[in-house]
C-alpha atoms as a PDB file:
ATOM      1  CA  UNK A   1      86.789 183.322 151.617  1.00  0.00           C
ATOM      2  CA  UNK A   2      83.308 184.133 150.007  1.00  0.00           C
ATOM      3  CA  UNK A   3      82.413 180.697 151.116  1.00  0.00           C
ATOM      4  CA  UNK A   4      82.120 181.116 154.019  1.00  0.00           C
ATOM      5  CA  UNK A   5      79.305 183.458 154.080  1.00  0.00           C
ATOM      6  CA  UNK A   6      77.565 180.458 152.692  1.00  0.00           C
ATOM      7  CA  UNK A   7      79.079 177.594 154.794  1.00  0.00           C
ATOM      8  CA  UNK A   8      78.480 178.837 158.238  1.00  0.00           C
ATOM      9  CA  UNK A   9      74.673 180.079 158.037  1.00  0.00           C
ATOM     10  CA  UNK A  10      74.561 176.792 156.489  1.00  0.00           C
ATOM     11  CA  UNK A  11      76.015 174.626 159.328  1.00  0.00           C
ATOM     12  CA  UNK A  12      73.860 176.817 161.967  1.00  0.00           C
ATOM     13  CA  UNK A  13      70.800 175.903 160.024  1.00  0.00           C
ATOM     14  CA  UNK A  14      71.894 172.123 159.837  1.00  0.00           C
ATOM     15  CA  UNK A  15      72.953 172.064 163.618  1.00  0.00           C
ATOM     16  CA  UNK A  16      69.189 173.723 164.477  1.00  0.00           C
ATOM     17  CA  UNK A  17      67.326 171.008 162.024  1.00  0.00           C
ATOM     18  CA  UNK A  18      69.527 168.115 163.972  1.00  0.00           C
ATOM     19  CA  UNK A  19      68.697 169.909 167.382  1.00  0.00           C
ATOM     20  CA  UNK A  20      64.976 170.483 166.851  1.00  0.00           C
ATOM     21  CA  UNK A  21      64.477 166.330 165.464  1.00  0.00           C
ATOM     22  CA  UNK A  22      66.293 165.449 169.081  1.00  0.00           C
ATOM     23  CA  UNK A  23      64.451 167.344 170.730  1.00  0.00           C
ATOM     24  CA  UNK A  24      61.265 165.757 169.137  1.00  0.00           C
ATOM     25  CA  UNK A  25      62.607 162.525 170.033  1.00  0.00           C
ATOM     26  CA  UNK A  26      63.077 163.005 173.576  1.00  0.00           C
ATOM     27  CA  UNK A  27      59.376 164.723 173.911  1.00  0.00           C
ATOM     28  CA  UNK A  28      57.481 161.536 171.966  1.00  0.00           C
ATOM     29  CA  UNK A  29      58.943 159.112 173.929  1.00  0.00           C
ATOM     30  CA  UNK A  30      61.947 157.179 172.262  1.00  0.00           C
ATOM     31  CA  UNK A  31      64.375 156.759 174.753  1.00  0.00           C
ATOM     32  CA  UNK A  32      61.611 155.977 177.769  1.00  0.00           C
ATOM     33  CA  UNK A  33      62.133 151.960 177.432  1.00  0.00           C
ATOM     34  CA  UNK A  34      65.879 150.975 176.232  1.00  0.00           C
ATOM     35  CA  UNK A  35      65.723 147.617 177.929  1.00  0.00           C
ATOM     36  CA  UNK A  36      62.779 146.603 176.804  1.00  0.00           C
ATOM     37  CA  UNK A  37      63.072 145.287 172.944  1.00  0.00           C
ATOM     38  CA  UNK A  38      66.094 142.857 173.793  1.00  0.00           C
ATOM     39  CA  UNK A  39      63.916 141.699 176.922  1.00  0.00           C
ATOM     40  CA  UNK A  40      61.419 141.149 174.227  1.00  0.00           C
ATOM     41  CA  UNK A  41      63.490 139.230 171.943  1.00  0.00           C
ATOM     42  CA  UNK A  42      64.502 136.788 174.743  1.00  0.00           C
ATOM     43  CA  UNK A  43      61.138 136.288 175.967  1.00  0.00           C
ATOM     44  CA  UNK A  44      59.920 135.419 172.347  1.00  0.00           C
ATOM     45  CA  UNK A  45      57.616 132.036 171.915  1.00  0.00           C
ATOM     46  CA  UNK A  46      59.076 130.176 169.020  1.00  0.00           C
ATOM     47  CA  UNK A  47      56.738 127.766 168.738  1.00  0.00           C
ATOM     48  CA  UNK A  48      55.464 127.591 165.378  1.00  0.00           C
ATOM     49  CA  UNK A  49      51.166 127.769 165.490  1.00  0.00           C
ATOM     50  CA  UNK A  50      49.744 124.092 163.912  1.00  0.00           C
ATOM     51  CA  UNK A  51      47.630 124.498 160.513  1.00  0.00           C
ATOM     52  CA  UNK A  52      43.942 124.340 161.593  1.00  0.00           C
ATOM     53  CA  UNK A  53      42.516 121.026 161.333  1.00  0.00           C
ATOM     54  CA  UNK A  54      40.248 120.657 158.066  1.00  0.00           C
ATOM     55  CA  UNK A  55      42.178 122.897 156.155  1.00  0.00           C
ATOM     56  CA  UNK A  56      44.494 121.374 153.348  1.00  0.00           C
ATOM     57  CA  UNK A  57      47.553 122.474 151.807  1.00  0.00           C
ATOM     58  CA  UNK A  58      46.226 123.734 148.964  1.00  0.00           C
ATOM     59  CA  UNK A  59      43.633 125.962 150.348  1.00  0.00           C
ATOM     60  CA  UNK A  60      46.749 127.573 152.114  1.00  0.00           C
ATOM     61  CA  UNK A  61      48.844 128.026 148.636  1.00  0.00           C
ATOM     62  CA  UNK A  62      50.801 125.840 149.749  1.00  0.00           C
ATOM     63  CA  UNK A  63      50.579 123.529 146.985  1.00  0.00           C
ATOM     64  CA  UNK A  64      50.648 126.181 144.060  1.00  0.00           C
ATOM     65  CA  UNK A  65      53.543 127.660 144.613  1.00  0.00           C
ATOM     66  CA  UNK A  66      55.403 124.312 145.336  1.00  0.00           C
ATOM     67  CA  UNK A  67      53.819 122.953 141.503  1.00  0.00           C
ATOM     68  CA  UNK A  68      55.963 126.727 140.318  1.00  0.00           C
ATOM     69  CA  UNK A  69      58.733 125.810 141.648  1.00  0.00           C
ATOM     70  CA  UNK A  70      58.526 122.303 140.510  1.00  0.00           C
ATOM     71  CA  UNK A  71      57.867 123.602 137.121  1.00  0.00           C
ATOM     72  CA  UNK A  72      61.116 126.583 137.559  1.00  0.00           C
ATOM     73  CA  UNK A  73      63.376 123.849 137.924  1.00  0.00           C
ATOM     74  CA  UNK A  74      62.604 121.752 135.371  1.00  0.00           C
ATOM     75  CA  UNK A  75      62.623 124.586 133.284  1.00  0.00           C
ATOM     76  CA  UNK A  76      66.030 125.619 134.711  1.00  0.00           C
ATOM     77  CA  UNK A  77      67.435 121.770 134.368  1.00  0.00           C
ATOM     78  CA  UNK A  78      65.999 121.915 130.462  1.00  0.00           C
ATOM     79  CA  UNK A  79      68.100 125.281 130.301  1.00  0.00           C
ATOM     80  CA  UNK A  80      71.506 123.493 132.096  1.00  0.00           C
ATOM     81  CA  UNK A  81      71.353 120.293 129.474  1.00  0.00           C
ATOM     82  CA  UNK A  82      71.022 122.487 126.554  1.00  0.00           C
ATOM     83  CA  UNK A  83      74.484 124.411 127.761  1.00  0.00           C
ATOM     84  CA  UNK A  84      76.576 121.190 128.118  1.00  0.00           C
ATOM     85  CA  UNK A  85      76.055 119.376 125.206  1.00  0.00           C
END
């Protein structure tokens, strides 16, 4: 029964905290456009933008990390063949 005296202040002051960040959200403007992001996601371009002309792969990093990958897996396959014989 002494828990109480404990429980419901503390429910009041939870139900005022949830209250109060509600009411924050209503006053900055987060429910004014509901429609809007899944218009947005519809409407997206997926067109992927073309590498600028002059510019090679390896500038980009392209080429790096493909050479560490290259070089993972063979380390990886070295690892595998050791297991199986």
């Amino acid at each position: 029964m002494d828990i109480l005296y404990l429980l419901i202040p503390l429910s009041l002051v939870l139900v005022f905290v949830i209250a109060a960040v509600f009411w924050w959200s209503l006053k900055s403007g987060q429910f004014e456009d509901l429609e809007g992001p899944g218009y947005r996601i519809l409407m997206d371009d997926d067109k992927a933008d073309p590498a600028p002309s002059g510019v090679s792969p390896k500038a980009n990093g392209e080429e790096k990390n493909g050479g560490l990958r290259a070089k993972e897996q063979t380390v990886d396959s070295d690892q595998g063949a050791g297991l199986h014989r």
